[in-house]
Protein backbone atom coordinates (compact mmCIF):
# COMPACT_ATOMS: atom_id res chain seq x y z
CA UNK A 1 0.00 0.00 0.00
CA UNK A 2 1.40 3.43 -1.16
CA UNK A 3 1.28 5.89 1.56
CA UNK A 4 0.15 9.07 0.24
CA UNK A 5 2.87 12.85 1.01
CA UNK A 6 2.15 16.08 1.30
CA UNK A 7 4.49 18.71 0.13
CA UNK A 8 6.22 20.82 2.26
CA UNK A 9 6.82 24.79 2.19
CA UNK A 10 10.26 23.88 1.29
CA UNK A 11 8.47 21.66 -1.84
CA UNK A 12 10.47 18.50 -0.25
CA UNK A 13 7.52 15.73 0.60
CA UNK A 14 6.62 14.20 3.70
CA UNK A 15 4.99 10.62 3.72
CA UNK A 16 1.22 11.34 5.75
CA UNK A 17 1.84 8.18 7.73
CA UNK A 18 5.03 6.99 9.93
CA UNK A 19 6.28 5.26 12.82
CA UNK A 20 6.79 6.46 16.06
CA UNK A 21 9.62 5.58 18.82
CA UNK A 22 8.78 7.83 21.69
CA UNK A 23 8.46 5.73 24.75
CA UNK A 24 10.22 2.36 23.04
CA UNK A 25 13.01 1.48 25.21
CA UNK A 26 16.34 1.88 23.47
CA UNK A 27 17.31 -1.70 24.29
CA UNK A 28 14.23 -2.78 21.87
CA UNK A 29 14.66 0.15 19.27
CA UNK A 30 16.35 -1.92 16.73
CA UNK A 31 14.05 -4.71 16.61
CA UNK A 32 10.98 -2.80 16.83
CA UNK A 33 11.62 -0.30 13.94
CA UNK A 34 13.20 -3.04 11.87
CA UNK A 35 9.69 -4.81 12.23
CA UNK A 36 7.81 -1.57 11.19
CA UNK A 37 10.22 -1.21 8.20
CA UNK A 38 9.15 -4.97 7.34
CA UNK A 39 5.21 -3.78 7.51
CA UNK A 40 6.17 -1.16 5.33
CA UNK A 41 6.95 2.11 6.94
CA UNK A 42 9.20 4.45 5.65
CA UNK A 43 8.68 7.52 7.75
CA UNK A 44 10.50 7.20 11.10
CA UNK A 45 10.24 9.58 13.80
CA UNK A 46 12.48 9.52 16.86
CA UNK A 47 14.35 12.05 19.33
CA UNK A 48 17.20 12.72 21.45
CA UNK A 49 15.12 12.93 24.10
CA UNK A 50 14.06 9.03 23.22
CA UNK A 51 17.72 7.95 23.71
CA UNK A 52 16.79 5.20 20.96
CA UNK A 53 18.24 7.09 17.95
CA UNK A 54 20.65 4.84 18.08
CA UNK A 55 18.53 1.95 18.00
CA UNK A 56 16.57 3.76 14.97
CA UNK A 57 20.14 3.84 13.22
CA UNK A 58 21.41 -0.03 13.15
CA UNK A 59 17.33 -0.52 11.90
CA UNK A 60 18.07 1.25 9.38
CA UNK A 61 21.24 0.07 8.56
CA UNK A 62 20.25 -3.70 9.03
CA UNK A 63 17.28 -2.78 6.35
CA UNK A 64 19.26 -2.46 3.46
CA UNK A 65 16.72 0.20 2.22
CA UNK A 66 17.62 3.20 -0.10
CA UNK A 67 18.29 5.82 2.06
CA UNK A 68 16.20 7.84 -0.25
CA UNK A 69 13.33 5.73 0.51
CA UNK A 70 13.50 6.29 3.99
CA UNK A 71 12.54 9.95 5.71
CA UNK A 72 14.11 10.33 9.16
CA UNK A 73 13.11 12.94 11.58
CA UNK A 74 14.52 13.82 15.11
CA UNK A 75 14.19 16.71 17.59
CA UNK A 76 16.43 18.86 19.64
CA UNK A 77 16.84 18.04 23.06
CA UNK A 78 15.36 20.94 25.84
CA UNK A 79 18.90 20.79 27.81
CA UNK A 80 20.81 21.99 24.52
CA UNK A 81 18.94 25.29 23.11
CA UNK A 82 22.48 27.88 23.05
CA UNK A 83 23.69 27.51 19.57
CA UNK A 84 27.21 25.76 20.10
CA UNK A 85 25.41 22.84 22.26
CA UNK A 86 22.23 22.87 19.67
CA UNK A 87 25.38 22.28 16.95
CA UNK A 88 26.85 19.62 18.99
CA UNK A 89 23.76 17.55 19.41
CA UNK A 90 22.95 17.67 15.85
CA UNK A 91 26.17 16.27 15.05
CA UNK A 92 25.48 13.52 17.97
CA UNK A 93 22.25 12.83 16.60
CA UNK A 94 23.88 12.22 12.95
CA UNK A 95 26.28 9.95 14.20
CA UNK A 96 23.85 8.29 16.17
CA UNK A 97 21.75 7.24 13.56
CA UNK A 98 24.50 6.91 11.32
CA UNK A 99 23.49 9.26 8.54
CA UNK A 100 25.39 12.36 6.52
CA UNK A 101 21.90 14.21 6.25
CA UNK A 102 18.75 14.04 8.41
CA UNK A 103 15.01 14.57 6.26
CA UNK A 104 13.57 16.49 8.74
CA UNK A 105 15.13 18.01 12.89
CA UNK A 106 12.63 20.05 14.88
CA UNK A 107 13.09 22.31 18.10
CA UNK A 108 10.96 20.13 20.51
CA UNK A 109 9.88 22.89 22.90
CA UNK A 110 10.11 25.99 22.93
CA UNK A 111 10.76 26.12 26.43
CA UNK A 112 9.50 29.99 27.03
CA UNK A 113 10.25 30.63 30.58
CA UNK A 114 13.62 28.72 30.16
CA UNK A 115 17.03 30.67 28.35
CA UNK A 116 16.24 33.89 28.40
CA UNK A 117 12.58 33.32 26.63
CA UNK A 118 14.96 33.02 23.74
CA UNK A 119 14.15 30.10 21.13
CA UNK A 120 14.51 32.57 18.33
CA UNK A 121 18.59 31.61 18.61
CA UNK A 122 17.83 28.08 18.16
CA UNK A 123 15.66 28.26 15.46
CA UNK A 124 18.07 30.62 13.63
CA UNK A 125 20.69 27.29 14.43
CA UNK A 126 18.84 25.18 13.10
CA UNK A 127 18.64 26.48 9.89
CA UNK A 128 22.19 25.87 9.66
CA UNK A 129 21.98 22.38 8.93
CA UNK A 130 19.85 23.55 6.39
CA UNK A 131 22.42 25.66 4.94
CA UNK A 132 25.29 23.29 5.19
CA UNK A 133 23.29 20.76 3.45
CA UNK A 134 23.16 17.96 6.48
CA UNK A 135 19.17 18.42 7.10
CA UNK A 136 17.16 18.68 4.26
CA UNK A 137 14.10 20.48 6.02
CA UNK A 138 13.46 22.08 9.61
CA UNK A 139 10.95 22.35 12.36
CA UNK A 140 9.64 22.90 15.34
CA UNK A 141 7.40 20.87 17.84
CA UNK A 142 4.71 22.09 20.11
CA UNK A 143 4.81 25.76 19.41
CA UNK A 144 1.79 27.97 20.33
CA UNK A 145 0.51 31.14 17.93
CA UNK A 146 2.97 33.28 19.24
CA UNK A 147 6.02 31.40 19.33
CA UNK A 148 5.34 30.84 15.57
CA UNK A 149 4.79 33.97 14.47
CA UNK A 150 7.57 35.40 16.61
CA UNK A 151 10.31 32.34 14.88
CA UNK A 152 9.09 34.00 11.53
CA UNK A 153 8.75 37.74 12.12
CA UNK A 154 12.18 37.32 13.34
CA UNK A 155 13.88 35.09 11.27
CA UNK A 156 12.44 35.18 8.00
CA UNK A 157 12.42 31.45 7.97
CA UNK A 158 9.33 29.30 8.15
CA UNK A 159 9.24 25.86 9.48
CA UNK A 160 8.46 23.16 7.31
CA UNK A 161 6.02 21.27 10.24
CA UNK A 162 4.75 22.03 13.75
CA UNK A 163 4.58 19.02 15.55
CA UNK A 164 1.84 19.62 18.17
CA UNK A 165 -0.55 17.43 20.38
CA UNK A 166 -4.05 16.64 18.66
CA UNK A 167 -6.46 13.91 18.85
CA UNK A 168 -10.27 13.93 19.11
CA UNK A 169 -10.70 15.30 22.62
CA UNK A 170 -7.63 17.91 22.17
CA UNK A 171 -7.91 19.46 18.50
CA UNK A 172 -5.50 21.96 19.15
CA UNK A 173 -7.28 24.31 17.23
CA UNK A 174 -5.40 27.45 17.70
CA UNK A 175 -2.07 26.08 17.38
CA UNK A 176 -3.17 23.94 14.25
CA UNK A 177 -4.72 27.44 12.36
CA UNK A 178 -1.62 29.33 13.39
CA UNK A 179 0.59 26.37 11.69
CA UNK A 180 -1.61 26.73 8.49
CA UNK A 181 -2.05 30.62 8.26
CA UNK A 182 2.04 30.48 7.65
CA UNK A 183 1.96 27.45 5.41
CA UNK A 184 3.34 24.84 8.17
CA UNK A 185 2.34 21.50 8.16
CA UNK A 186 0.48 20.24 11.15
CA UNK A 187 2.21 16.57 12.58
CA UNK A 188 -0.22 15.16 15.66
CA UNK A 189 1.98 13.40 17.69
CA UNK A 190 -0.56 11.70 20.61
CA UNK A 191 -3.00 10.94 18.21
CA UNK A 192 -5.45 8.24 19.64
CA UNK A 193 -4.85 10.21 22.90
CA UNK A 194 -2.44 7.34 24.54
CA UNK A 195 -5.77 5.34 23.92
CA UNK A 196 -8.04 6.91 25.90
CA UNK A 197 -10.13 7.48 22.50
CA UNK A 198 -10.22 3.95 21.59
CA UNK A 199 -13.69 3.09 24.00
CA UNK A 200 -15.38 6.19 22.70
CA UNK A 201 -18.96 4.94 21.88
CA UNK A 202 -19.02 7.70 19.03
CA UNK A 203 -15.70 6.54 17.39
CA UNK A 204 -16.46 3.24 17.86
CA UNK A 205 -20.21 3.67 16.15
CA UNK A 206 -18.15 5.16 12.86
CA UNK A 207 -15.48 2.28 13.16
CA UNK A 208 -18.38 -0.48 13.09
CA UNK A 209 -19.89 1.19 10.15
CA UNK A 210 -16.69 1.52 8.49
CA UNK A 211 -15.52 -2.25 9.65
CA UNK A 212 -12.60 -0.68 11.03
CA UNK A 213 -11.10 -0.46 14.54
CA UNK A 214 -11.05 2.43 16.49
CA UNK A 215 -7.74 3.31 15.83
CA UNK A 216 -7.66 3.31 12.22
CA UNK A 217 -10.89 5.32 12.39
CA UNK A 218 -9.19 7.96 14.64
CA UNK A 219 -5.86 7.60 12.15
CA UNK A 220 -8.04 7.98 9.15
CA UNK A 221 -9.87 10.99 11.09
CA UNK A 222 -6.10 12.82 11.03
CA UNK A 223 -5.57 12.06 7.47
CA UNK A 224 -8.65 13.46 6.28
CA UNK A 225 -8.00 16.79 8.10
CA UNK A 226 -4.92 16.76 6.64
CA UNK A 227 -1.97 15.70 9.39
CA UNK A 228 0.83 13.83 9.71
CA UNK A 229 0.35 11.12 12.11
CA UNK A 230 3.02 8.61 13.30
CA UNK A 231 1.31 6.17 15.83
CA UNK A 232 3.42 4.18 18.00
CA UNK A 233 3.22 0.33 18.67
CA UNK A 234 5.58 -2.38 19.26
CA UNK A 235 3.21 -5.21 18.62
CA UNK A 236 3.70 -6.29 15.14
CA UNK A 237 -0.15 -7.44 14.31
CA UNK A 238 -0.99 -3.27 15.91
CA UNK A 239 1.31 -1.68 13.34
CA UNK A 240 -0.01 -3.76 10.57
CA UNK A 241 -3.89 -2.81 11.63
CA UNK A 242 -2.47 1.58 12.29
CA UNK A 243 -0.88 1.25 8.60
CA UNK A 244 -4.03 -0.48 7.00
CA UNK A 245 -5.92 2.80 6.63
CA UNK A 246 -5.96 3.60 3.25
CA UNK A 247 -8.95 1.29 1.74
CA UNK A 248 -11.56 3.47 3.50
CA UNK A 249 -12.74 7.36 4.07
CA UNK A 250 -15.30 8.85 6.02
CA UNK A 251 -17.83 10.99 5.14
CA UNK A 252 -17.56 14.91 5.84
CA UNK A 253 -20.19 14.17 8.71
CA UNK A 254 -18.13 11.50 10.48
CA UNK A 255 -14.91 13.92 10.41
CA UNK A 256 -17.03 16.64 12.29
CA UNK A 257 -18.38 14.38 14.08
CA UNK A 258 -15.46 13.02 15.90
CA UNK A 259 -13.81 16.50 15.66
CA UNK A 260 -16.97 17.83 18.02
CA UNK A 261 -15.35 15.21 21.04
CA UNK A 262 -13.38 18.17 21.62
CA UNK A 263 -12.61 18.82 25.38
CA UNK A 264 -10.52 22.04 24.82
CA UNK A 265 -7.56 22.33 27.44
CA UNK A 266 -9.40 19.57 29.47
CA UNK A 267 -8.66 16.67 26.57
CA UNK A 268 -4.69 17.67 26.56
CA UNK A 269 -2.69 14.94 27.75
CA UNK A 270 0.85 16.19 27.26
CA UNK A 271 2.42 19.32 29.16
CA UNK A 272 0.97 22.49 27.92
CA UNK A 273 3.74 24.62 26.17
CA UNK A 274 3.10 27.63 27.54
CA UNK A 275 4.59 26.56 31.19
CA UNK A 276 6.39 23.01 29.89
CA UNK A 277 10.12 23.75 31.54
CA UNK A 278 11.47 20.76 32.06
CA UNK A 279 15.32 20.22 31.27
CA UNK A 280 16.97 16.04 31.16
């Protein structure tokens, strides 16, 4: 099954559907993503703060798959926003997964009430790599309104993607019209809610009609609104049944539908970025 991209500000191209590593132990990284490479995924998204890019990086090694069939993404760790340590974890992270170039490296907070308020120096290090040729694309992760619009009124540079929380009971809706307003992709990262979605009677009404499982109903939800979702599994038959979502749609009903779960700030189950300070 072809998994379907979008194109990026930068006109690079983004598969719609990847694989997840936060929260896989780096001990079972290898084996894991190697599986999900089997089932077919070719979008990989991982972290420093994991500590599994190096697990991601003998997967892909052991695959034997074109590189240029593969796009990689990682994220800057919160404890190294000054420029010189942002420059020395890139080059940690590239050697860690054992690539020259990386598809895609975001800022993972913003951390606001941390350095100064100052993110606007990371950002402007990160397009660096850009520069020098060893990422092909940049982002950020969890920015609000503001902290977009300040990145760009300062810096001129858009990101590619903002990598924010959003699921049926947190839609994000501010963040996710901000993102699109300056032509930045929208990736959901939490996207069936750590689960707490899956024993929603409405959801599960659609998924019966649909013979479908929760979870590819919520997944399919995403795509239709047009994000990038990566769910996260390491139970082989679970990422076969998250990447068999592309023999169905639902109706323009069903997508309102389960986008009217909405619980506002109530349905967020991540830190909220505004006050999220914490440093490894």
């Amino acid at each position: 099954m072809s998994v379907p991209t979008i194109t990026l500000n930068d006109q690079t191209t983004i598969p719609q559907l990847g694989f997840g590593t936060y929260q896989v132990p780096p001990e079972q990284t290898a084996e894991t993503v190697s599986t999900a490479l089997e089932v077919g995924y070719r979008h990989l998204d991982t972290a420093q703060m994991y500590q599994n890019e190096q697990g991601v990086g003998e997967a892909i090694k052991a695959s034997g798959i074109a590189r240029d069939e593969l796009y990689v993404t990682s994220k800057l760790n919160n404890g190294v926003h000054r420029p010189d340590d942002a420059r020395r974890a890139f080059d940690e992270t590239l050697t860690k997964l054992g690539l020259d170039r990386i598809d895609l490296f975001l800022i993972h907070w913003p951390l606001p009430t941390l350095y100064d308020g100052d993110y606007v120096s990371t950002w402007r290090t990160l397009a660096e790599f850009v520069a020098d040729g060893r990422a092909t694309s940049v982002g950020v992760s969890n920015f609000q309104p503001e902290h977009l619009d300040r990145i760009v009124a300062e810096t001129g540079v858009v990101p590619v993607v903002n990598q924010i929380e959003v699921h049926p009971y947190f839609t994000n809706e501010d963040a996710r019209a901000a993102s699109i307003r300056h032509g930045v992709e929208v990736e959901a990262w939490s996207p069936i809610a750590q689960g707490a979605v899956l024993d929603d009677p409405v959801i599960g009404k659609i998924a019966a009609a649909h013979g479908k499982t929760p979870s590819q109903v919520t997944l399919r939800w995403h795509l239709e609104r047009g994000d990038i979702v990566f769910p996260k599994s390491m139970r082989e038959e679970r990422m076969r049944e998250n990447f068999d979502i592309f023999d169905f749609t639902l109706t323009v009903e069903e997508v309102a539908t389960i986008a009217a779960l909405d619980q506002g700030e109530d349905g967020r189950t991540g830190p909220n970025p505004d006050t999220f300070d914490y440093l490894p």
